[in-house]
C-alpha atoms as a PDB file:
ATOM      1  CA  UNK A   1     127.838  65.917 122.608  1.00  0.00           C
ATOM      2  CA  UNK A   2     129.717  62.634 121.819  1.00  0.00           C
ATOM      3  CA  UNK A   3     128.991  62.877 118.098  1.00  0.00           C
ATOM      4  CA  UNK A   4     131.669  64.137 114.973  1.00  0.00           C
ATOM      5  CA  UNK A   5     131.062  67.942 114.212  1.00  0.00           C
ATOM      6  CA  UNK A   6     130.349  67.684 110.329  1.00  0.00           C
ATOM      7  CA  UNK A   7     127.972  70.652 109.956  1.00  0.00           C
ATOM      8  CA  UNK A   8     128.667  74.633 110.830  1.00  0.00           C
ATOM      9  CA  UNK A   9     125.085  73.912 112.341  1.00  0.00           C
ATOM     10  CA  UNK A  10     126.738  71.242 114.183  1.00  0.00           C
ATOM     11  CA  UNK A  11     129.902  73.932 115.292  1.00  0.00           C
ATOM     12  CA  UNK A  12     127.091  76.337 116.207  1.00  0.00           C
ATOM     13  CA  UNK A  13     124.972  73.797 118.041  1.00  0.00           C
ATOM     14  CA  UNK A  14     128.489  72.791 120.438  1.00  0.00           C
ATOM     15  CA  UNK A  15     129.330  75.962 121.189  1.00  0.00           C
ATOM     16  CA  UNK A  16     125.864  77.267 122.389  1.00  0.00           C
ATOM     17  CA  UNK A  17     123.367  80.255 122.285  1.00  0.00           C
ATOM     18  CA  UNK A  18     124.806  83.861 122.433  1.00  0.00           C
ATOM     19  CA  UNK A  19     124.840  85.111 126.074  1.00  0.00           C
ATOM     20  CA  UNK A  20     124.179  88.708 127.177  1.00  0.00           C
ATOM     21  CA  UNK A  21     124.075  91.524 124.554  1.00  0.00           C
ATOM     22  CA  UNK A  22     127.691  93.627 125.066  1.00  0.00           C
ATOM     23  CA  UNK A  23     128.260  97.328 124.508  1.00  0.00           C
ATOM     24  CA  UNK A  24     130.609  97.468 121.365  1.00  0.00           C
ATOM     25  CA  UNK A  25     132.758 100.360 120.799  1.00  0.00           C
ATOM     26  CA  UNK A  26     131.240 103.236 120.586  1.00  0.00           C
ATOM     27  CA  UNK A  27     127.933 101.496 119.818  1.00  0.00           C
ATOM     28  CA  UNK A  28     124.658 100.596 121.492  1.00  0.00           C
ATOM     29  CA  UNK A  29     124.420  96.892 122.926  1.00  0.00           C
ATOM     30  CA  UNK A  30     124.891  94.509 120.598  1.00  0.00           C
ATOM     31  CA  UNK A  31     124.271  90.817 120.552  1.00  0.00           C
ATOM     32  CA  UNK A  32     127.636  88.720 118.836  1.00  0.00           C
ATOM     33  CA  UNK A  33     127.014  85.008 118.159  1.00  0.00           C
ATOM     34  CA  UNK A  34     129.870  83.076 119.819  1.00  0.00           C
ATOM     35  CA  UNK A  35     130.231  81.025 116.953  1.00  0.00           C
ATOM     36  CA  UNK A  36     131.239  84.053 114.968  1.00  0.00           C
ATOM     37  CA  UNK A  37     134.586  83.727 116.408  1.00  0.00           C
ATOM     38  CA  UNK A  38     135.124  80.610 116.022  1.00  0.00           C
ATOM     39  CA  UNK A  39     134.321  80.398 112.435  1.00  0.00           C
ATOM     40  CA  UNK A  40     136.628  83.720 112.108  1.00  0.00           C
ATOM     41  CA  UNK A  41     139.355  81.588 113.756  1.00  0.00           C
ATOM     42  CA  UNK A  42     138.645  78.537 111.538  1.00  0.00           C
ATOM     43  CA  UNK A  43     138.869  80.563 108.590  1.00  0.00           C
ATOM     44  CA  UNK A  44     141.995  82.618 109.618  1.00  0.00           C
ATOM     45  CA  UNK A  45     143.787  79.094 110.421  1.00  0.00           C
ATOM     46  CA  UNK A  46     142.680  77.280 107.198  1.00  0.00           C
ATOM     47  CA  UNK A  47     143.299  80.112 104.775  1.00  0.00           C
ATOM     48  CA  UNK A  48     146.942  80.819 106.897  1.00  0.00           C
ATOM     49  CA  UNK A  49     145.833  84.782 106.808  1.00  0.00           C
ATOM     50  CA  UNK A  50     148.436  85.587 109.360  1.00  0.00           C
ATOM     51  CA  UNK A  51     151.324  83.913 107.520  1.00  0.00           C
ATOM     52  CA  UNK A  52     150.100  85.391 104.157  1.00  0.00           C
ATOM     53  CA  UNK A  53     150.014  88.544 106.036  1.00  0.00           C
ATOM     54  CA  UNK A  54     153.903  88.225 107.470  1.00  0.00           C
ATOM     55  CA  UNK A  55     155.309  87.127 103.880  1.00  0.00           C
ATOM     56  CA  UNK A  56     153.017  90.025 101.618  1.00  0.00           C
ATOM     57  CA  UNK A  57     154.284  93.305 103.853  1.00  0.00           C
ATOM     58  CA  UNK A  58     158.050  92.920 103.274  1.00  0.00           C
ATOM     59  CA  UNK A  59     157.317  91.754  99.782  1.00  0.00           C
ATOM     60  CA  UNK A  60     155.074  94.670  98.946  1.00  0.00           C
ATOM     61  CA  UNK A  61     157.222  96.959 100.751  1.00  0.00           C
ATOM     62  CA  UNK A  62     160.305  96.307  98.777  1.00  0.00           C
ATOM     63  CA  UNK A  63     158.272  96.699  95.763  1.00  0.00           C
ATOM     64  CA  UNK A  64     157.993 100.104  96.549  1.00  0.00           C
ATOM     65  CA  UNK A  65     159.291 102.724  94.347  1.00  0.00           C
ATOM     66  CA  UNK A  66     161.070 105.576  96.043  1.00  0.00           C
ATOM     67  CA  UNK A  67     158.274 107.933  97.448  1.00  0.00           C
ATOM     68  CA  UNK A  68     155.741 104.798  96.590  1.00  0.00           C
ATOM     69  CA  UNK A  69     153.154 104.960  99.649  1.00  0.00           C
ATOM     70  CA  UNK A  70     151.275 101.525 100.929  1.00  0.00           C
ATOM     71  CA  UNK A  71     148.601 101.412 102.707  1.00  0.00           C
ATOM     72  CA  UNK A  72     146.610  98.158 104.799  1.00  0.00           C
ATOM     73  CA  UNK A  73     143.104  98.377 106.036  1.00  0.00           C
ATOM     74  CA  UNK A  74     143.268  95.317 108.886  1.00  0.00           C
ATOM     75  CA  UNK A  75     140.327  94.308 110.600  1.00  0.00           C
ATOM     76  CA  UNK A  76     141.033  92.577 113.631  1.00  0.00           C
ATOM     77  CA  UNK A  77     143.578  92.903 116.056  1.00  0.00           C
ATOM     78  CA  UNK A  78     146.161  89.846 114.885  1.00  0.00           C
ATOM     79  CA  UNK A  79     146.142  91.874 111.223  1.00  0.00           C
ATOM     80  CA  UNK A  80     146.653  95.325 113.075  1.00  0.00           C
ATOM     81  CA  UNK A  81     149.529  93.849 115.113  1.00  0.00           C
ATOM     82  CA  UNK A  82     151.238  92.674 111.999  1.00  0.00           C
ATOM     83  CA  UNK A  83     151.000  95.450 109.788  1.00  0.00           C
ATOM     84  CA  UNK A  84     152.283  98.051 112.950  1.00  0.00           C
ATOM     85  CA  UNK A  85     155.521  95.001 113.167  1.00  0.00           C
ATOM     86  CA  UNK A  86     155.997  94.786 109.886  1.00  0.00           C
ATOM     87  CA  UNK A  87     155.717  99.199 109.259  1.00  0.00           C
ATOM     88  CA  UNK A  88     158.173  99.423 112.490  1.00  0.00           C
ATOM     89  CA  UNK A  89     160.967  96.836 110.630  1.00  0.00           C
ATOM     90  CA  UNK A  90     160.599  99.370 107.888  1.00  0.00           C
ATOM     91  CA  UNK A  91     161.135 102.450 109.392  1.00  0.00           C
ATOM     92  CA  UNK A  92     163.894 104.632 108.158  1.00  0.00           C
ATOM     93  CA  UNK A  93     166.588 106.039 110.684  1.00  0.00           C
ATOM     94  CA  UNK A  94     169.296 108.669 109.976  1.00  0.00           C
ATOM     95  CA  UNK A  95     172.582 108.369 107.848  1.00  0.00           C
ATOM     96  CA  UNK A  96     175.729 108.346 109.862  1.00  0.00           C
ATOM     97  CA  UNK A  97     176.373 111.986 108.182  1.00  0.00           C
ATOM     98  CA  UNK A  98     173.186 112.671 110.034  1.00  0.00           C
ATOM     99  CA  UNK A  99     174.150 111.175 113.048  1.00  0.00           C
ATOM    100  CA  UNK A 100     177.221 113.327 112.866  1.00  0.00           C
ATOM    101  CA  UNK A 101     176.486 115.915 112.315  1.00  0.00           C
ATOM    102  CA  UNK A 102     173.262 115.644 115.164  1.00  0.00           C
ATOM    103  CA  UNK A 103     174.158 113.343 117.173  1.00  0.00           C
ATOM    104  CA  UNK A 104     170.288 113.612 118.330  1.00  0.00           C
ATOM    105  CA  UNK A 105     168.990 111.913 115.212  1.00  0.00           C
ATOM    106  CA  UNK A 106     170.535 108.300 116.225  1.00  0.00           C
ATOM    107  CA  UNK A 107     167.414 107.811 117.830  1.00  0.00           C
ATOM    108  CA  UNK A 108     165.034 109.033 115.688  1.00  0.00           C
ATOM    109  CA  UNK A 109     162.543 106.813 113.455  1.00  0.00           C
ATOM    110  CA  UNK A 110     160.423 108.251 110.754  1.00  0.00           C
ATOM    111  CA  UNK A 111     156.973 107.530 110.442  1.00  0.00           C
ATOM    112  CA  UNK A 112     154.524 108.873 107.912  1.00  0.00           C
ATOM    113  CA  UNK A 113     150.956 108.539 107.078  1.00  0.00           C
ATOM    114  CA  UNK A 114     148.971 110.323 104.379  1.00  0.00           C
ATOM    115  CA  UNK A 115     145.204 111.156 104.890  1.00  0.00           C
ATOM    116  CA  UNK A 116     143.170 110.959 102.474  1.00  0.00           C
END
């Protein structure tokens, strides 16, 4: 194909026909489009998802009132990755009163979670 892609029936054209159904997750066999990709990386670059991503988690968490709880539903593994970098910068370690008084607690992070 020597020809400008101007369509997403031209996009899906290129890239081709799906090939063997794959077992999802958990799930029966499944046939994915390749193209579905594609368009989720075309959409992801355009829209700059990941940076919006990076910049919105520290804002939101400093926005947080003390006790304030945030949770992120992510949907993909780029957005998982982010959020679990972004929740790790923001964990809390001990006080140096802590730490003195158990010395054990230098290395300890807190993590929470809430279910709902």
């Amino acid at each position: 194909m020597n020809q400008p892609l101007r369509t997403t029936q031209d996009v899906v054209a290129a890239i081709g026909r799906p090939g063997k159904p794959s077992k999802a997750k958990g799930k029966g066999l499944k046939q994915i489009h390749p193209a579905k990709r594609v368009f989720q990386a075309l959409r992801i670059a355009v829209n700059d998802e990941l940076g919006v991503l990076e910049r919105a988690l520290p804002a939101a968490i400093r926005c947080l009132a003390p006790r304030g709880r945030l949770a992120v539903i992510s949907f993909h593994s780029l957005e998982d990755r982010i959020v679990k970098q972004a929740f790790r910068l923001a964990a809390g370690t001990a006080r140096e009163a802590e730490n003195n008084q158990n010395p054990r607690s230098r290395s300890a992070k807190l993590r929470a979670i809430q279910k709902l």
